[in-house]
Protein backbone atom coordinates (compact mmCIF):
# COMPACT_ATOMS: atom_id res chain seq x y z
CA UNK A 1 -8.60 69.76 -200.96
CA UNK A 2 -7.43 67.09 -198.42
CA UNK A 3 -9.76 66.17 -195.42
CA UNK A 4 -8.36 63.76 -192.63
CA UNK A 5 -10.43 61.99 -189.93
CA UNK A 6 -8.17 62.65 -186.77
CA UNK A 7 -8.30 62.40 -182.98
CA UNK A 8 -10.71 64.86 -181.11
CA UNK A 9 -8.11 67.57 -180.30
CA UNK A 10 -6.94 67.59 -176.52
CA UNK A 11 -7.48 71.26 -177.14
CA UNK A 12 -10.87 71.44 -177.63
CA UNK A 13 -13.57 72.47 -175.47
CA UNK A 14 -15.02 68.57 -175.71
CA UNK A 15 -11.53 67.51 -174.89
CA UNK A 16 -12.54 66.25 -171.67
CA UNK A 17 -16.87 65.67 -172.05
CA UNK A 18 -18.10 62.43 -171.73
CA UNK A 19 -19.55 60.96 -175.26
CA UNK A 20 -20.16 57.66 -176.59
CA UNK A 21 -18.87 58.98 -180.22
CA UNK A 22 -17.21 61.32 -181.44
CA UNK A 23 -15.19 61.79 -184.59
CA UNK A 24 -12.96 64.92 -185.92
CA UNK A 25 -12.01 66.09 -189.32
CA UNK A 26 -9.42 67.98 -190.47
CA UNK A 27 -8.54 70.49 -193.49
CA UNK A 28 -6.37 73.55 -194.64
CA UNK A 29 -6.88 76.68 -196.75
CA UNK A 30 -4.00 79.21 -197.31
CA UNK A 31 -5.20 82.70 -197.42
CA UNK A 32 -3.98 85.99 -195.23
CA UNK A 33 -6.91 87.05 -194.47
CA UNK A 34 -7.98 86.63 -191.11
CA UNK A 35 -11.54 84.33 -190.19
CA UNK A 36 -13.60 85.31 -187.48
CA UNK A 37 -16.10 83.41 -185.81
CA UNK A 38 -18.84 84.88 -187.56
CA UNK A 39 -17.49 84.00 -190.97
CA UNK A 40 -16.87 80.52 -190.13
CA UNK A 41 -20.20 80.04 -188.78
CA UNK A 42 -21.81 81.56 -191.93
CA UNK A 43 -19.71 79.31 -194.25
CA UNK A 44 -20.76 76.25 -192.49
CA UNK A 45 -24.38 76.75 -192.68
CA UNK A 46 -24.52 77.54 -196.15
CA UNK A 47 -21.86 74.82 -197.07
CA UNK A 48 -24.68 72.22 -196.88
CA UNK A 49 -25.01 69.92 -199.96
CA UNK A 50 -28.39 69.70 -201.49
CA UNK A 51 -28.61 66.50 -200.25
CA UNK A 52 -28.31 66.85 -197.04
CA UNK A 53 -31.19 68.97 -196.96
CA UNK A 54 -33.36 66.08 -198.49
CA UNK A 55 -31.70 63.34 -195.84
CA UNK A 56 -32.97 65.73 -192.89
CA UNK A 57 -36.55 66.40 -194.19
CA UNK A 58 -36.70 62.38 -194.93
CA UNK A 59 -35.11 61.87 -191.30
CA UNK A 60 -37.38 65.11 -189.70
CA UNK A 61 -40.80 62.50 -191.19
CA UNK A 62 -39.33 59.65 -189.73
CA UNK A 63 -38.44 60.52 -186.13
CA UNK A 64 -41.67 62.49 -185.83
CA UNK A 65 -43.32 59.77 -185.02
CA UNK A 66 -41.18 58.87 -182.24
CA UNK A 67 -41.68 61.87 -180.58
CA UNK A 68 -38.02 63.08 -181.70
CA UNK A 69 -37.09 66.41 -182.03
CA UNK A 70 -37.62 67.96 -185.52
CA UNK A 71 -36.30 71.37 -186.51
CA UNK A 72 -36.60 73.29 -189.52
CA UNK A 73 -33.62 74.48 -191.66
CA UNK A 74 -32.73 77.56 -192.05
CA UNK A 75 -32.29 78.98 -195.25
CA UNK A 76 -28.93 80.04 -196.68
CA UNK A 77 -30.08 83.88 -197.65
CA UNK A 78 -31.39 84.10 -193.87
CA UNK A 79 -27.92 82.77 -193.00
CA UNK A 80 -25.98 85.43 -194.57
CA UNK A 81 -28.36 88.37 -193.81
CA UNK A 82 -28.77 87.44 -190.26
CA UNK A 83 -26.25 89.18 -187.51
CA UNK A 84 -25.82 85.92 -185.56
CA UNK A 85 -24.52 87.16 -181.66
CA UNK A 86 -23.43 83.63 -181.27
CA UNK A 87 -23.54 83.56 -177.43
CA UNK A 88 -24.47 80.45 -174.94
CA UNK A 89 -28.19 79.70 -175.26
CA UNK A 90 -28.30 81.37 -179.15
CA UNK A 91 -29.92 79.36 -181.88
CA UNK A 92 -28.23 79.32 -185.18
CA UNK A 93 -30.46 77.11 -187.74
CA UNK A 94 -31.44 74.34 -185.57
CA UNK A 95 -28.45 74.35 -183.17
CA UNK A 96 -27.83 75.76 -180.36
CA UNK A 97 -24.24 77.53 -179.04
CA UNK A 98 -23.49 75.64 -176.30
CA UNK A 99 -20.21 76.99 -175.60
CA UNK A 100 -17.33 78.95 -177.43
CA UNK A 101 -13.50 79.96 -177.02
CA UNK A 102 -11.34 82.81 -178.96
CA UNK A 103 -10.47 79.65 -180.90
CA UNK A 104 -13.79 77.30 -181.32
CA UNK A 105 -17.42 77.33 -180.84
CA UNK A 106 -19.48 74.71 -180.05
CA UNK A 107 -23.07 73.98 -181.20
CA UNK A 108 -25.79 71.07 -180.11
CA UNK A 109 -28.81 69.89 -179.23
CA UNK A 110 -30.32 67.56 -176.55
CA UNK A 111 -32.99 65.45 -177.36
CA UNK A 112 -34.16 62.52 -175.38
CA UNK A 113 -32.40 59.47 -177.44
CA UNK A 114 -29.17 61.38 -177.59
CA UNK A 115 -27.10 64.47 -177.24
CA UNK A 116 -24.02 65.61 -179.55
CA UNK A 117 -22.27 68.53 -180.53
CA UNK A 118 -20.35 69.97 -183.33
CA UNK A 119 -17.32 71.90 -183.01
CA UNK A 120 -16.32 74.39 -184.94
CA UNK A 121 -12.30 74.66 -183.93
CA UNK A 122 -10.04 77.03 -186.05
CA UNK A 123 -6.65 77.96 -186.11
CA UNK A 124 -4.67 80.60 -187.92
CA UNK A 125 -1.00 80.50 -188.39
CA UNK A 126 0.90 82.84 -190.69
CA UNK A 127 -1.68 81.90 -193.79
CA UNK A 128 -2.70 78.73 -192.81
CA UNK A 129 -6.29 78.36 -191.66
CA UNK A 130 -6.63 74.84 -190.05
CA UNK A 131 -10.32 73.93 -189.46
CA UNK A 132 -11.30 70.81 -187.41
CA UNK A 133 -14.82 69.49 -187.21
CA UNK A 134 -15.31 67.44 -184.31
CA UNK A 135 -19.22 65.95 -183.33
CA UNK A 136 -19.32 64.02 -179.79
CA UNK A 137 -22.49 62.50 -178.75
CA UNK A 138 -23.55 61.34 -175.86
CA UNK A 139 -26.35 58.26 -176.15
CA UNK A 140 -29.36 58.55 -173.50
CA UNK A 141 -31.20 55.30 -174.06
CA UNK A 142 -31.22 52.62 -176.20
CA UNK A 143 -33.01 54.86 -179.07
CA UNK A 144 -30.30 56.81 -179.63
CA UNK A 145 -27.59 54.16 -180.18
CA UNK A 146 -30.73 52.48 -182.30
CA UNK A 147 -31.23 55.66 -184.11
CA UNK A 148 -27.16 56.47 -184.62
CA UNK A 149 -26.71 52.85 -186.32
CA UNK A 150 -28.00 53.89 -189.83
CA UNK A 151 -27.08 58.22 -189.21
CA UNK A 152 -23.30 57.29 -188.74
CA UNK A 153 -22.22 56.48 -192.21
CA UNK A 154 -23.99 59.08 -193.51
CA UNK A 155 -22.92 61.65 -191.09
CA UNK A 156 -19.52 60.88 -191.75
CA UNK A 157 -20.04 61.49 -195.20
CA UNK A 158 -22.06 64.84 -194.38
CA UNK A 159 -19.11 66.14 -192.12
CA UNK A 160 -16.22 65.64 -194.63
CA UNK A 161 -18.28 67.16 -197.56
CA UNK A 162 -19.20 69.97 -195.07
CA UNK A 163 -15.39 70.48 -194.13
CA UNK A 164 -14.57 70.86 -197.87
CA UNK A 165 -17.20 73.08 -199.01
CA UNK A 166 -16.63 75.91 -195.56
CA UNK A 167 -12.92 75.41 -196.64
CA UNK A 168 -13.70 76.60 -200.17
CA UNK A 169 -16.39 79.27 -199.02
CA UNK A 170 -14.02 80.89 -196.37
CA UNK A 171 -10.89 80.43 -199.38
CA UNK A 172 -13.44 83.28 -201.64
């Protein structure tokens, strides 16, 4: 499965946010069955690599100390067995919906070193599902461009693995 870095899309709701990063991803699955939102939102929770979940508890002891916010992960059963409503203001795991189209939804956090988002944008065309992962992120002090120095590479990393694996979990 191919994943692309691309541009943030000009049709996306954080088309036209401010951010001092932001990077997009980009992948393809054939299939004719229609995705809705609440089936790509379930594959990209549980589509988290081991891994990941031992980078955020390691991260979650670090920034404690700072005063950072710390969140605990959901688990992938409570994932798939919760109903998520996924309106403005809903939590999902440890983001928040902070805004959502027929097309995209958008989740976040704010935190007092930084801000970002992930979005979620899909689009469906005969039996091509096109899935872009965008994350934009705004930087409210010099802690958060501090912080973001050694979470870029990795989040890069994190967001391209993601893609892949809700690509192969929406493909079943």
């Amino acid at each position: 499965m191919i994943v692309s870095e691309v541009d943030l899309p000009k049709n996306s709701l954080l088309a036209n946010t401010r951010h001092d990063y932001t990077d997009s991803f980009s992948g393809s699955i054939h299939t004719s069955s229609t995705i809705d939102q609440h089936q790509l939102v379930k594959a990209f929770f549980v589509s988290s690599p081991k891994w990941v979940g031992a980078l955020l508890f390691l991260r979650n002891k670090i920034v404690a100390v700072f005063g950072l916010k710390t969140g605990e992960a959901i688990s992938k059963e409570d994932i798939l067995s919760k109903d998520f409503r996924l309106q403005k203001g809903d939590a999902v795991g440890i983001f928040r919906v902070y805004d959502k189209s027929e097309d995209e939804i958008i989740f976040g956090e704010d935190d007092s070193h930084l801000n970002f988002r992930v979005s979620l944008l899909l689009t469906q065309e005969n039996t091509t599902r096109d899935l872009i992962i965008s994350t934009v992120v705004v930087f409210n002090n010099w802690l958060g461009k501090l912080y973001f120095l050694p979470v870029k590479p990795f989040h890069k990393r994190i967001v391209k693995s993601m893609l892949k694996r809700t690509l192969k979990e929406l493909k079943n």
